[in-house]
Protein backbone atom coordinates (compact mmCIF):
# COMPACT_ATOMS: atom_id res chain seq x y z
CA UNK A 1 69.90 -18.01 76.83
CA UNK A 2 69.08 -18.75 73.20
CA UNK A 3 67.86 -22.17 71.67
CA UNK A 4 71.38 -24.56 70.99
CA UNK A 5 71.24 -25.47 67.23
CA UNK A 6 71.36 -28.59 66.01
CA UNK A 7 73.09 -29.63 62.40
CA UNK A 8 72.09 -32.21 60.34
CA UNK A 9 73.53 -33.61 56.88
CA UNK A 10 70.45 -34.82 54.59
CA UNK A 11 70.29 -35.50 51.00
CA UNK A 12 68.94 -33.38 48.55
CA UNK A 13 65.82 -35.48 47.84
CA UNK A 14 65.16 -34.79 51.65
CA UNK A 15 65.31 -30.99 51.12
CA UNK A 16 61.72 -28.93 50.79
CA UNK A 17 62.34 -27.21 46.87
CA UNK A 18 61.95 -23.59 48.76
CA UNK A 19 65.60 -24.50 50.31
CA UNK A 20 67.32 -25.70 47.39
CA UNK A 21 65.70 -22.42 45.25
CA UNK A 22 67.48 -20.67 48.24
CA UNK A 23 70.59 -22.00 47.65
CA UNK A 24 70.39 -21.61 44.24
CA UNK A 25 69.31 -17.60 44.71
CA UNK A 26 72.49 -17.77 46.92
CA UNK A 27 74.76 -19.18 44.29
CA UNK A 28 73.60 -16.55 41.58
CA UNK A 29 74.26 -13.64 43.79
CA UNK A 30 77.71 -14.96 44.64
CA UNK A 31 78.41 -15.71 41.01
CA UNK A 32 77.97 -12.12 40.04
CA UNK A 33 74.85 -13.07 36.98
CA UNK A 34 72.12 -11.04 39.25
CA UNK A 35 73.09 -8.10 41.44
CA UNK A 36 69.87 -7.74 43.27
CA UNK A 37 68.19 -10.29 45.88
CA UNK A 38 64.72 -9.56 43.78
CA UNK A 39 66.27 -11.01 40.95
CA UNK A 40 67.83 -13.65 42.19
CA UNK A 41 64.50 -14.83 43.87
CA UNK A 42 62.45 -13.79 40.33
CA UNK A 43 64.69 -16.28 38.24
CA UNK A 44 64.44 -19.27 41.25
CA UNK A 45 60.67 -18.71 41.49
CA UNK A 46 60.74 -17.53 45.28
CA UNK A 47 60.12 -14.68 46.92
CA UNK A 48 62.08 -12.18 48.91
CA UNK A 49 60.59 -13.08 51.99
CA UNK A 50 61.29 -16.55 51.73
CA UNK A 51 64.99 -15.96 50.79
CA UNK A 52 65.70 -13.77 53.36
CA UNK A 53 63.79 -16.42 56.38
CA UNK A 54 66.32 -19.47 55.30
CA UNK A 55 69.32 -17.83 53.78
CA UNK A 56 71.12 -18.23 56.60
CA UNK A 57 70.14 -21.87 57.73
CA UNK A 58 70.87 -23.88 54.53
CA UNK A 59 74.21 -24.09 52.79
CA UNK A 60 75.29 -26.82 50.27
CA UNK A 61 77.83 -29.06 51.59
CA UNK A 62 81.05 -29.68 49.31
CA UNK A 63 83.75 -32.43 50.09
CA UNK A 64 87.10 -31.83 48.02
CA UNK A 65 90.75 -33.10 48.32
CA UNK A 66 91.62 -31.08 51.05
CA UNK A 67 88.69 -30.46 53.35
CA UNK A 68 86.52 -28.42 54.18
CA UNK A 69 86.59 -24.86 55.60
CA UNK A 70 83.86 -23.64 57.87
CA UNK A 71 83.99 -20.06 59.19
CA UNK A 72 81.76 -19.96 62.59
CA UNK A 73 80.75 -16.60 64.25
CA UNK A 74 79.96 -16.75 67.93
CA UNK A 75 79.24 -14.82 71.07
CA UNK A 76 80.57 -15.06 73.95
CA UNK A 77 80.89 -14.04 77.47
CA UNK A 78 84.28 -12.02 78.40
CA UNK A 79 85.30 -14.55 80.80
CA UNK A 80 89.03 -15.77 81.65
CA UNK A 81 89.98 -19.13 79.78
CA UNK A 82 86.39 -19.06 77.49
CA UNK A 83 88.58 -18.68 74.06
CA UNK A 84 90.88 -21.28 75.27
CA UNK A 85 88.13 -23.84 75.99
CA UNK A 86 86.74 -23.43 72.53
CA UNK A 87 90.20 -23.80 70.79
CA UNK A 88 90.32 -26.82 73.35
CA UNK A 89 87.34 -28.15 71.67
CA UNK A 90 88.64 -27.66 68.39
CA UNK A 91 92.06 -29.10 68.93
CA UNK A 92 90.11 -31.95 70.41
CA UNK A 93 88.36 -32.86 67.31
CA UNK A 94 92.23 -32.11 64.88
CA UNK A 95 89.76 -29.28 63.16
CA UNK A 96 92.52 -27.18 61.25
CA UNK A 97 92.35 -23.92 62.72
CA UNK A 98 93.25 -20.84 59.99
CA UNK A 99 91.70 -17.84 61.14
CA UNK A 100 90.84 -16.14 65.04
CA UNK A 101 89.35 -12.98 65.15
CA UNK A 102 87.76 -11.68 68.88
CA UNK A 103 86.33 -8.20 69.01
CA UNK A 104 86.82 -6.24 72.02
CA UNK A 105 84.20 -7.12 74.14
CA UNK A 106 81.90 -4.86 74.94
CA UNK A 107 79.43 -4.83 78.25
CA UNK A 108 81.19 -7.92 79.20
CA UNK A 109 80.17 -9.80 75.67
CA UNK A 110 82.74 -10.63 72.94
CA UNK A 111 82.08 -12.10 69.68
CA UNK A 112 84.37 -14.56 67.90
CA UNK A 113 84.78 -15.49 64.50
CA UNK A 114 86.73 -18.63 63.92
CA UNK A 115 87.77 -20.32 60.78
CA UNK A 116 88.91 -24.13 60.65
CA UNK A 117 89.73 -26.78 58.00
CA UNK A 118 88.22 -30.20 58.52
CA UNK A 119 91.35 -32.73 57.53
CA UNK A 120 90.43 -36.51 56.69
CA UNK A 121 91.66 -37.22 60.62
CA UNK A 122 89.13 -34.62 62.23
CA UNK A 123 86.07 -35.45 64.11
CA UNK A 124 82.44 -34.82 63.59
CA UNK A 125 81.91 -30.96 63.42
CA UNK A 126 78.40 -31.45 63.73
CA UNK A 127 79.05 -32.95 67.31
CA UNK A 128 82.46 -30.28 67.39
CA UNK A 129 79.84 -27.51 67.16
CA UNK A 130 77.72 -29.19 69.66
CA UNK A 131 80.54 -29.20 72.36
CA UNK A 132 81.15 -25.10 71.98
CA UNK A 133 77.64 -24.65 72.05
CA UNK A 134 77.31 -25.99 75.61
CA UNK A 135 80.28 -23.55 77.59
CA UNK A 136 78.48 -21.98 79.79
CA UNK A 137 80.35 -19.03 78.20
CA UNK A 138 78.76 -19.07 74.83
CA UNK A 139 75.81 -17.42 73.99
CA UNK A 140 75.65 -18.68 70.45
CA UNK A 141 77.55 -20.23 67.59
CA UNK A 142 76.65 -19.32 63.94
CA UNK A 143 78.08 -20.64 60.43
CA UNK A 144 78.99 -17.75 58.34
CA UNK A 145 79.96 -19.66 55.71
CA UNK A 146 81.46 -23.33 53.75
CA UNK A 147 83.76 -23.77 51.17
């Protein structure tokens, strides 16, 4: 079974410069001004290799009016009551939940991609994220993306 992650909230001071050149790679590529990873990493001053090892673990983290939205991709076992025990979880800590999408599992494996709104009365995702990570049904939880 894999490694559970663990989340953490740090400032930016706290962050090694290769991250925050990551992000920034990320933000130019989503913004449309480079259409290529190589130059996105070329006007950060990182390379491609580096990019490609954290884009996936660091994401900037943006408070606004409303909340938050976190998309979360998992995997999980095919197993009677599994997606209710997650949305259990969820409702537990009032996360806001906008979008459920399971796949048909296949070999007994499904994988779940879940989109909620933290509201100003909702828990600690960090923690929320903990909780779905230990079902015994879950193989692993993944943030696709922030807004």
């Amino acid at each position: 079974m894999a490694q559970k992650q663990k989340y953490y909230v740090v400032t930016g001071k706290a962050v090694p410069e290769v991250l925050l050149k990551v992000v920034e790679a990320k933000r130019l590529l989503d913004s449309g001004r480079v259409s290529t990873v190589q130059e996105a990493t070329d006007q950060v001053g990182i390379s491609r290799s580096s990019f490609y090892k954290y884009k996936d673990d660091i994401f900037p983290f943006h408070e606004n009016d409303k909340g938050k939205t976190i998309t979360l991709m998992m995997q999980m076992e095919d197993e009677p009551g599994a997606l209710s025990e997650v949305l259990g979880i969820v409702a537990e800590y009032r996360a806001n939940i906008l979008t459920i999408h399971q796949s048909i599992p296949i070999g007994g494996i499904a994988s779940l991609t879940l989109s909620v709104e933290a509201l100003t009365s909702t828990g600690d995702l960090s923690q929320m994220m903990g909780r779905i990570e230990e079902c015994p049904e879950i193989h692993y939880v993944k943030i696709l993306a922030r807004e």
